[in-house]
PDB file of N, CA and C in Angstrom:
ATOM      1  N   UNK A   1     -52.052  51.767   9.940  1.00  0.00           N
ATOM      2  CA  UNK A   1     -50.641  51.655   9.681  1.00  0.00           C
ATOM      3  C   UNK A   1     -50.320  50.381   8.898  1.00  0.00           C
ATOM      4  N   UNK A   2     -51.150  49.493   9.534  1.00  0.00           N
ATOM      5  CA  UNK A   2     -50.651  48.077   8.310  1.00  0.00           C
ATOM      6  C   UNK A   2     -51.072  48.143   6.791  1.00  0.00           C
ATOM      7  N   UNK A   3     -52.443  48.904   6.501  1.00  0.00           N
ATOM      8  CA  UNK A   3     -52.411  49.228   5.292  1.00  0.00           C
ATOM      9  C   UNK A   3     -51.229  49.987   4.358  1.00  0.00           C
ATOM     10  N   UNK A   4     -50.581  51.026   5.573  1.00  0.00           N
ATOM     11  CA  UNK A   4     -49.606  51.852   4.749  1.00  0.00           C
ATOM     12  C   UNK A   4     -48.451  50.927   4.557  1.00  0.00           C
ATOM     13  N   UNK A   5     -48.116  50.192   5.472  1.00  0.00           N
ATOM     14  CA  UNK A   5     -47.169  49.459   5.280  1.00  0.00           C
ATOM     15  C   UNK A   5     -47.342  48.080   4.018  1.00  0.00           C
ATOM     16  N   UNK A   6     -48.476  47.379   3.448  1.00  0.00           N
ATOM     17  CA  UNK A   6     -48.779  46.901   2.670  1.00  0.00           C
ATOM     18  C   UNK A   6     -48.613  47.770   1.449  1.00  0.00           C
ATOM     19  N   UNK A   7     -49.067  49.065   1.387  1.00  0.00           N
ATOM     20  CA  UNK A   7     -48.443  49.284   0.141  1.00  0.00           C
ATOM     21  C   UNK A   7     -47.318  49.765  -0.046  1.00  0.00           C
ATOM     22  N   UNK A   8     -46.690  50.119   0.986  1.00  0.00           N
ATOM     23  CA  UNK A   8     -44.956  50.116   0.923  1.00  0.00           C
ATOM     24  C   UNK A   8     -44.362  49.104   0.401  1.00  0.00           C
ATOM     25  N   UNK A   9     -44.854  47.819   0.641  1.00  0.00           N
ATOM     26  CA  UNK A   9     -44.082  46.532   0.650  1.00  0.00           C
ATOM     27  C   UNK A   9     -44.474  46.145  -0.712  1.00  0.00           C
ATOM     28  N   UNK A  10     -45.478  46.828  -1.504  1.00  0.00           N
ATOM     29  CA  UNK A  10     -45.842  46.319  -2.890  1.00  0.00           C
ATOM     30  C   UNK A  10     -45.041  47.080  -3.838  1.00  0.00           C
ATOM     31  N   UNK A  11     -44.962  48.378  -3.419  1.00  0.00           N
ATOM     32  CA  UNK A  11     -44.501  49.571  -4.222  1.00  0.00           C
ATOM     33  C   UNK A  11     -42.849  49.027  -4.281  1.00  0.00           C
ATOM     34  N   UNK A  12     -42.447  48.933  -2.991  1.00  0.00           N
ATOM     35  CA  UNK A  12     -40.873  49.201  -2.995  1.00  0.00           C
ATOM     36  C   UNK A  12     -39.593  48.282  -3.935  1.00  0.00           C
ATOM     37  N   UNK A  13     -40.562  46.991  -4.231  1.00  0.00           N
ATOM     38  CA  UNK A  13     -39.656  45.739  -5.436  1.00  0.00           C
ATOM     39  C   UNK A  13     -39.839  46.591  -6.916  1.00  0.00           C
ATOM     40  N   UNK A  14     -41.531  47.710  -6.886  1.00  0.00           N
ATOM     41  CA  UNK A  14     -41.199  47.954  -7.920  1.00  0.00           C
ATOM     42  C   UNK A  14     -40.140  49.161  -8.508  1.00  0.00           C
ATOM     43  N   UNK A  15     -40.206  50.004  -7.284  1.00  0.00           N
ATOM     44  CA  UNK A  15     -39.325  51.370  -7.057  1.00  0.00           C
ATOM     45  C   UNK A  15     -37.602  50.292  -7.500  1.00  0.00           C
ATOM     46  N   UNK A  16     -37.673  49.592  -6.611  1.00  0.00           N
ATOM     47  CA  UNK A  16     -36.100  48.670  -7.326  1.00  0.00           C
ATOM     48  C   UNK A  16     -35.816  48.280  -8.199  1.00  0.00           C
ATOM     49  N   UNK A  17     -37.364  47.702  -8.654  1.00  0.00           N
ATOM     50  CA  UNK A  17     -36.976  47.604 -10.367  1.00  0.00           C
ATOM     51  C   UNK A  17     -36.494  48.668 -11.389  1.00  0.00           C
ATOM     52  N   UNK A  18     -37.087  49.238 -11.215  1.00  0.00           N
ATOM     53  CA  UNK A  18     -37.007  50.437 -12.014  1.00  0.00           C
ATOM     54  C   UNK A  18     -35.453  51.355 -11.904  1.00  0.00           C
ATOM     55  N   UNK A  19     -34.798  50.961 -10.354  1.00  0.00           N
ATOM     56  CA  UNK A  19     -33.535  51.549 -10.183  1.00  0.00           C
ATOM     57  C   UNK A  19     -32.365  50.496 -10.881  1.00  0.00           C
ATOM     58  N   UNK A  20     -32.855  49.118 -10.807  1.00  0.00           N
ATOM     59  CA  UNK A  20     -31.735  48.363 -10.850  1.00  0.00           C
ATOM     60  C   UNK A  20     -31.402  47.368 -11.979  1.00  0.00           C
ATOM     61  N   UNK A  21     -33.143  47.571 -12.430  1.00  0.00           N
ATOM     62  CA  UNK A  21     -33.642  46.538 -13.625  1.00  0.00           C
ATOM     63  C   UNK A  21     -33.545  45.446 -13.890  1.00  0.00           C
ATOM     64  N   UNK A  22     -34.250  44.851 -14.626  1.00  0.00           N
ATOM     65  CA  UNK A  22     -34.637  43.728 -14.760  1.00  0.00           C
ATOM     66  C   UNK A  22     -33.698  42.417 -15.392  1.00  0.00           C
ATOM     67  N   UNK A  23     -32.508  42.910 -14.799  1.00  0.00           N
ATOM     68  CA  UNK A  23     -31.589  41.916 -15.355  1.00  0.00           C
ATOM     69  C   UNK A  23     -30.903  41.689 -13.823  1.00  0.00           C
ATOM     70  N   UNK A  24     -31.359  42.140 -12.794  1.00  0.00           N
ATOM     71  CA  UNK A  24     -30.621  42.477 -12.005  1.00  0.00           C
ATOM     72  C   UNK A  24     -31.780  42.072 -10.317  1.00  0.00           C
ATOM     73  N   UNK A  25     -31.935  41.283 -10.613  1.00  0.00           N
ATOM     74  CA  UNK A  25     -32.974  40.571  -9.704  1.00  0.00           C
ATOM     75  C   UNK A  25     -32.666  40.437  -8.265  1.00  0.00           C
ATOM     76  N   UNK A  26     -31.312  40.260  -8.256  1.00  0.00           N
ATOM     77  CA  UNK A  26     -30.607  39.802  -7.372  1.00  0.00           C
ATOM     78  C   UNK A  26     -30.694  40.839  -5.815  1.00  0.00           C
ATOM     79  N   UNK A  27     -30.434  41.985  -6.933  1.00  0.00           N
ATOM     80  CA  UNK A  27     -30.281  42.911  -5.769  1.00  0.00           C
ATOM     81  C   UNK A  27     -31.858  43.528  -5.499  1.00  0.00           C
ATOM     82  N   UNK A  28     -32.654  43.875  -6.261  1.00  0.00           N
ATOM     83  CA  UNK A  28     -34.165  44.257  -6.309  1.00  0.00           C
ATOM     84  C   UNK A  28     -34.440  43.450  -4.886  1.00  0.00           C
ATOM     85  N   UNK A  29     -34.133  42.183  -4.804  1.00  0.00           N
ATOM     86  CA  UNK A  29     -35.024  41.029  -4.028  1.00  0.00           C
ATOM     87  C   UNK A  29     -34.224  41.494  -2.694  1.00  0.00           C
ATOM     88  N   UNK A  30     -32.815  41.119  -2.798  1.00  0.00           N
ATOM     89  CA  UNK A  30     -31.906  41.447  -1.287  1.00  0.00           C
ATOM     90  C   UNK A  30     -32.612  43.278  -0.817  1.00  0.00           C
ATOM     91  N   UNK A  31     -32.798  44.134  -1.474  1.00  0.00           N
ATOM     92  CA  UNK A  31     -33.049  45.602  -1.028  1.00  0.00           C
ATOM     93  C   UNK A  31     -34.518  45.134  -0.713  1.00  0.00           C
ATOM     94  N   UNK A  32     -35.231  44.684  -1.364  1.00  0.00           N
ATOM     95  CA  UNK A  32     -36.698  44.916  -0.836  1.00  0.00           C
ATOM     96  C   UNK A  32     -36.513  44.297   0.672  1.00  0.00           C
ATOM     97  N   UNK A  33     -36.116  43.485   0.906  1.00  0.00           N
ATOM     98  CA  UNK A  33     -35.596  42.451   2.071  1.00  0.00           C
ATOM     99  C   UNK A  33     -34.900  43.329   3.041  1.00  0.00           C
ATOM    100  N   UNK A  34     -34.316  44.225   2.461  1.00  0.00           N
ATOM    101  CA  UNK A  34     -33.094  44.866   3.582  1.00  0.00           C
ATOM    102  C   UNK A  34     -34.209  46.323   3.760  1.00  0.00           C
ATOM    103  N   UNK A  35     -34.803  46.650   3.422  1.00  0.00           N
ATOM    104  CA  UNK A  35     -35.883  47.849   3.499  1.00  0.00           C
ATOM    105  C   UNK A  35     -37.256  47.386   4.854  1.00  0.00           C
ATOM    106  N   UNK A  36     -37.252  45.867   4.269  1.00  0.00           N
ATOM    107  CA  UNK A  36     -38.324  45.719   5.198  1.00  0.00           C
ATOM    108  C   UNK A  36     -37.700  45.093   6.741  1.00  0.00           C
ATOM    109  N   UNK A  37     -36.401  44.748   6.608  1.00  0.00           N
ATOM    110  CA  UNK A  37     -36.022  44.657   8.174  1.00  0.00           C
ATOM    111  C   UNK A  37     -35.838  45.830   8.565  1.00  0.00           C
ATOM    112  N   UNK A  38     -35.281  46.962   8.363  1.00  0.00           N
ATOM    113  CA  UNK A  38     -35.863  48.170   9.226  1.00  0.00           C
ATOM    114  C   UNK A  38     -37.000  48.232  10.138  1.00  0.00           C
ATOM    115  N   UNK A  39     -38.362  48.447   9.632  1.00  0.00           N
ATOM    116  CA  UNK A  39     -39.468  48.763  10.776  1.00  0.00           C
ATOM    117  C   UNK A  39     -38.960  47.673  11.929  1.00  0.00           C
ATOM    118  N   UNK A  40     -39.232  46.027  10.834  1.00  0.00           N
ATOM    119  CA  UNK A  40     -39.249  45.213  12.324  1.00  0.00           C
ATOM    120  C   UNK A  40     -38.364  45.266  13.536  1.00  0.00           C
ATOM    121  N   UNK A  41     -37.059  45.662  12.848  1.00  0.00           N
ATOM    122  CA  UNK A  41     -35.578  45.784  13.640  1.00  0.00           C
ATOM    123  C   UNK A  41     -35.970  47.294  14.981  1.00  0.00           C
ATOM    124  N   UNK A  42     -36.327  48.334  14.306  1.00  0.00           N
ATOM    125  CA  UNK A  42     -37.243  49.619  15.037  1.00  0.00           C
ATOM    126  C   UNK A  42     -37.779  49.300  16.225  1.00  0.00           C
ATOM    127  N   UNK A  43     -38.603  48.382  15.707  1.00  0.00           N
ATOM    128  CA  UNK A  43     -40.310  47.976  16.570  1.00  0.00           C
ATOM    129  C   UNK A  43     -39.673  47.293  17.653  1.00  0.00           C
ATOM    130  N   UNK A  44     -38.676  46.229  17.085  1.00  0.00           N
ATOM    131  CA  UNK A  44     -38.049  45.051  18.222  1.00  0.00           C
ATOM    132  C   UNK A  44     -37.452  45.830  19.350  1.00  0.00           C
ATOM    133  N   UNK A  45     -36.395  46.947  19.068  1.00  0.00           N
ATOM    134  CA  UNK A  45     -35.760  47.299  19.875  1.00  0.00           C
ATOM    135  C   UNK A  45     -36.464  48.332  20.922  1.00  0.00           C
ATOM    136  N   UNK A  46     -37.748  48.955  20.043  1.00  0.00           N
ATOM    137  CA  UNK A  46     -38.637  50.161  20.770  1.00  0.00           C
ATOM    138  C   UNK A  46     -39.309  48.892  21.821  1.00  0.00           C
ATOM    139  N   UNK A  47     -40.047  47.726  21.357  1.00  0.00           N
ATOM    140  CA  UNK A  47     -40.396  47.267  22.374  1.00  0.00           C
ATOM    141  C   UNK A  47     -39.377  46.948  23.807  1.00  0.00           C
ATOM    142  N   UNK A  48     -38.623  46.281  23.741  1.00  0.00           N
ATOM    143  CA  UNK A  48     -37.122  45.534  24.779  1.00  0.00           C
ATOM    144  C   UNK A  48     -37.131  47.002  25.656  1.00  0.00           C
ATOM    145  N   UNK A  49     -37.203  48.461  24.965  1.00  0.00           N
ATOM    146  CA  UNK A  49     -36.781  49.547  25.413  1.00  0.00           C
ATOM    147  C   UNK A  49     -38.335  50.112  26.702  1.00  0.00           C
ATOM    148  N   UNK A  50     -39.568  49.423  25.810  1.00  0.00           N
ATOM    149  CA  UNK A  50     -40.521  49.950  26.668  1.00  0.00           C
ATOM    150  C   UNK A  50     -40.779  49.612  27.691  1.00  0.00           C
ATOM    151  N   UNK A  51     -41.245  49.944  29.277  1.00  0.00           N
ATOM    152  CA  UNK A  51     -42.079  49.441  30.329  1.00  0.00           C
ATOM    153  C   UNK A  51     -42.834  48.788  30.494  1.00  0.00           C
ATOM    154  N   UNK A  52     -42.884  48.001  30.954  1.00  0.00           N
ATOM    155  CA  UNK A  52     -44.231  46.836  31.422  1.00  0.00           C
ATOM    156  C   UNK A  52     -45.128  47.699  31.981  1.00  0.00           C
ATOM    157  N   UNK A  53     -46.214  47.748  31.781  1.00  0.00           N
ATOM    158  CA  UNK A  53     -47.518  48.288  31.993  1.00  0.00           C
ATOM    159  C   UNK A  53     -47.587  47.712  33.861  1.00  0.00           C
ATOM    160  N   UNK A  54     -47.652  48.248  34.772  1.00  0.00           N
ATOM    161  CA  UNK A  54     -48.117  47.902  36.304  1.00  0.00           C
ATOM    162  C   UNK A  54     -49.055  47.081  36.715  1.00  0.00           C
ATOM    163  N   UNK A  55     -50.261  46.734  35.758  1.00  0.00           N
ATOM    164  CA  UNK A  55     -50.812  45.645  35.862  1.00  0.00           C
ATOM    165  C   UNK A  55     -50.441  44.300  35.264  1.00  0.00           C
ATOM    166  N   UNK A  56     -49.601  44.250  34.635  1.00  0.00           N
ATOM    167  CA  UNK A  56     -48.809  43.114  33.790  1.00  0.00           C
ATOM    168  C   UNK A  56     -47.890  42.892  34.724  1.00  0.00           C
ATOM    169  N   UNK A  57     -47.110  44.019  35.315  1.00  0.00           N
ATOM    170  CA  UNK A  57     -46.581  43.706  36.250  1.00  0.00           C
ATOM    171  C   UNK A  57     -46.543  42.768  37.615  1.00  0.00           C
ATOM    172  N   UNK A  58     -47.892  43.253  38.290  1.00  0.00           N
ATOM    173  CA  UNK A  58     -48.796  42.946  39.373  1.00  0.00           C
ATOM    174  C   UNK A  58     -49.041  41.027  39.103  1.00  0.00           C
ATOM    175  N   UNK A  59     -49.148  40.713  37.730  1.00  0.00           N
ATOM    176  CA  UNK A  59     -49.808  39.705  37.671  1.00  0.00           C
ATOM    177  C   UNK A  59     -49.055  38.280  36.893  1.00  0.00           C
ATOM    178  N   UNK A  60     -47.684  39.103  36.762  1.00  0.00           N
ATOM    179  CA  UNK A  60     -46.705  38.228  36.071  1.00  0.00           C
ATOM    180  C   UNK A  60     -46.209  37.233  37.065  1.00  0.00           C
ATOM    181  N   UNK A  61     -45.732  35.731  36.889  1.00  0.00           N
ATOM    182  CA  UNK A  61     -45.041  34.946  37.492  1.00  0.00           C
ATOM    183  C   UNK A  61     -43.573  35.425  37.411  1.00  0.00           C
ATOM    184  N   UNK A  62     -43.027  35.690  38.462  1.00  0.00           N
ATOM    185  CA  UNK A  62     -41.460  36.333  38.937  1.00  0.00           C
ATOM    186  C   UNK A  62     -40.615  34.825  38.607  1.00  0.00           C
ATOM    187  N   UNK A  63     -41.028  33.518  38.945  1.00  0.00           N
ATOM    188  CA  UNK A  63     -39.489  33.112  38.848  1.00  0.00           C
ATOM    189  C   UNK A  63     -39.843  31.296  38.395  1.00  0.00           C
ATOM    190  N   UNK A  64     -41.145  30.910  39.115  1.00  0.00           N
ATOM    191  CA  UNK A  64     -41.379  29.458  39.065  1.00  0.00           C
ATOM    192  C   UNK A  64     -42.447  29.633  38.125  1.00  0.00           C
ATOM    193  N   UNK A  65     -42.213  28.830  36.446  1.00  0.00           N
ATOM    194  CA  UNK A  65     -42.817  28.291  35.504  1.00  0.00           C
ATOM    195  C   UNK A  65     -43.896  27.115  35.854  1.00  0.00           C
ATOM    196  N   UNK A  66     -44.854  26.957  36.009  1.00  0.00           N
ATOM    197  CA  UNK A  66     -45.693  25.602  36.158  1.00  0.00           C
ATOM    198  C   UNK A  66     -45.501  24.550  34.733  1.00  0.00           C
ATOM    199  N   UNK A  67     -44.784  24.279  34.146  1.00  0.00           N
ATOM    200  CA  UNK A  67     -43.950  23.391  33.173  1.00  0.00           C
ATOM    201  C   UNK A  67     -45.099  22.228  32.907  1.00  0.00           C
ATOM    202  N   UNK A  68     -45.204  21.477  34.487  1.00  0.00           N
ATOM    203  CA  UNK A  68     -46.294  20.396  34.284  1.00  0.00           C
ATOM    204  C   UNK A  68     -47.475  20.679  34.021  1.00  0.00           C
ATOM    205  N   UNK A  69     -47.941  21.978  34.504  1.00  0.00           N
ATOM    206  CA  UNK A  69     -49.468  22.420  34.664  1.00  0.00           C
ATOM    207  C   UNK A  69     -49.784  22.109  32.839  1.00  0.00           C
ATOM    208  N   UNK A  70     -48.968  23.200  32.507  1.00  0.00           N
ATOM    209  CA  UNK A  70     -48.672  23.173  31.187  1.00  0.00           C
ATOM    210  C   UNK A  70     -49.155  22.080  29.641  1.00  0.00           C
ATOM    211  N   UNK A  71     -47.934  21.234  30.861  1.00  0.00           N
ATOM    212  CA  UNK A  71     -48.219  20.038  29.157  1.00  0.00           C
ATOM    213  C   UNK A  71     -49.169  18.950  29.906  1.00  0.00           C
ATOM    214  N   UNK A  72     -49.732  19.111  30.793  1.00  0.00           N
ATOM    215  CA  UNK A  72     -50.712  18.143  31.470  1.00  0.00           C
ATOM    216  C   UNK A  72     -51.896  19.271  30.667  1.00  0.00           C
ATOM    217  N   UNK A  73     -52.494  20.168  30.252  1.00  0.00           N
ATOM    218  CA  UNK A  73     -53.158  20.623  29.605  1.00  0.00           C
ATOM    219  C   UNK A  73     -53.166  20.416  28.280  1.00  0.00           C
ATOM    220  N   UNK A  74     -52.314  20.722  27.697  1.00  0.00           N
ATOM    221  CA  UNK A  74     -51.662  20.920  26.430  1.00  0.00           C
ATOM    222  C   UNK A  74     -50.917  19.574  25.932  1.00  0.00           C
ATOM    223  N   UNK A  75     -51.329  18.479  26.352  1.00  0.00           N
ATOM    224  CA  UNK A  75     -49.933  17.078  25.881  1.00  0.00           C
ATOM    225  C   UNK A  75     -50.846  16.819  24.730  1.00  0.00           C
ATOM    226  N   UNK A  76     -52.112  16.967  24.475  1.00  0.00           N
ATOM    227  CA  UNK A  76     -52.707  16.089  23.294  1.00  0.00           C
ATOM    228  C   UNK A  76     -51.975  16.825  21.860  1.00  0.00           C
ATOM    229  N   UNK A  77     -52.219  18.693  21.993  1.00  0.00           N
ATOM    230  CA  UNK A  77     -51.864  19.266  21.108  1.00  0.00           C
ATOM    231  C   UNK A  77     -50.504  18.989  20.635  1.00  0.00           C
ATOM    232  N   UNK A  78     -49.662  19.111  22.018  1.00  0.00           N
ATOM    233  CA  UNK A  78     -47.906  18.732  21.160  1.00  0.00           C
ATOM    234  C   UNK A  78     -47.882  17.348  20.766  1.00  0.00           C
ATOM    235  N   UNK A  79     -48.369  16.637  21.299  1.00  0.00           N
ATOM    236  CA  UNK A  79     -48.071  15.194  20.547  1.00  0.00           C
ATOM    237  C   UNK A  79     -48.343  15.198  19.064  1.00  0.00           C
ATOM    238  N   UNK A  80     -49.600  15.960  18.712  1.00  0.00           N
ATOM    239  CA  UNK A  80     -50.480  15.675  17.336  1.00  0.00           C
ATOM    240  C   UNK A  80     -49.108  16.336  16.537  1.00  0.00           C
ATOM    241  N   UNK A  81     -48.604  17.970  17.084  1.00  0.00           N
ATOM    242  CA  UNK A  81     -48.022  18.834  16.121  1.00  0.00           C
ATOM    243  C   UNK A  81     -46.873  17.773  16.201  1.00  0.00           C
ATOM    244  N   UNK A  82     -46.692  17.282  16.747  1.00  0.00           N
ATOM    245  CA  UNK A  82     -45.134  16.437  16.902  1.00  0.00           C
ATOM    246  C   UNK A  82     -45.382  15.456  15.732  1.00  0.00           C
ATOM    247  N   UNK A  83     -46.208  14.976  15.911  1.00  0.00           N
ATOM    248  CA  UNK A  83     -46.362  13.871  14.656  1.00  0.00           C
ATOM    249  C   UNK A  83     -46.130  13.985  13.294  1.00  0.00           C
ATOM    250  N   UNK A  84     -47.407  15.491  13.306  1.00  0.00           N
ATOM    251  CA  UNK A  84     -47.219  15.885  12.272  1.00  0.00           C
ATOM    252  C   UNK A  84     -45.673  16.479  11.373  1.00  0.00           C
ATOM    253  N   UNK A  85     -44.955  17.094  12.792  1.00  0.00           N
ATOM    254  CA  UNK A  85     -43.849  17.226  12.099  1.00  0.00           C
ATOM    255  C   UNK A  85     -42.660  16.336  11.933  1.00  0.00           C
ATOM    256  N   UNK A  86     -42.992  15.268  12.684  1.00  0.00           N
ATOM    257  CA  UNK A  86     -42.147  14.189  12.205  1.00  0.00           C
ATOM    258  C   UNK A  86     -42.522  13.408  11.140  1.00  0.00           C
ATOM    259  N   UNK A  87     -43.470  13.295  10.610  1.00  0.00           N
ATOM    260  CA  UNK A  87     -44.079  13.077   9.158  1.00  0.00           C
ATOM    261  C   UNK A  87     -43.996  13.480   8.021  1.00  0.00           C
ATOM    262  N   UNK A  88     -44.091  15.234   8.360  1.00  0.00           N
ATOM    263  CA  UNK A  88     -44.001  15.835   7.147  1.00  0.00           C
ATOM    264  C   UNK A  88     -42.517  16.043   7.178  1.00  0.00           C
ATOM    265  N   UNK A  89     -41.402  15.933   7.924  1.00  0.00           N
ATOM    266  CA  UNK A  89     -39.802  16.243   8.114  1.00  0.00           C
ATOM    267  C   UNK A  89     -39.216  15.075   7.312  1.00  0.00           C
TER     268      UNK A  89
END
């Protein structure tokens, strides 16, 4: 399916060109854009709509986040990305 969808997404600026032409960029670019939020918009709402699988269920945390566990694992990584994005910002 991602192949089909790759050449959807190649084909469809040119299918616009050809409707709207080449003086007319504006809209070619906004439609290819407004064509490809469809699936994702689809997919988003089919997921929110689907069931949690019973073992996902079984094994999910209901209400208390371990927050500290967390960044007591993970503090080296956010610090670095932090840097980095206060550097490159």
């Amino acid at each position: 399916m991602i192949d089909l969808g790759f050449v959807i997404a190649a084909l469809m600026p040119v299918i616009l060109i050809k409707i709207f032409g080449e003086d007319n960029l504006s809209a070619v670019w906004r439609g290819s854009l407004g064509f490809g939020l469809f699936p994702a918009v689809a997919v988003f709402f089919w997921r929110l709509k689907m069931e949690e699988p019973t073992r996902y269920k079984e094994g999910a945390m209901r209400s208390k986040v371990p927050y500290w566990l967390i960044f007591k694992r993970y503090w080296k990584g956010l610090v670095g990305i932090s840097i980095v994005w206060y550097v490159s910002g």
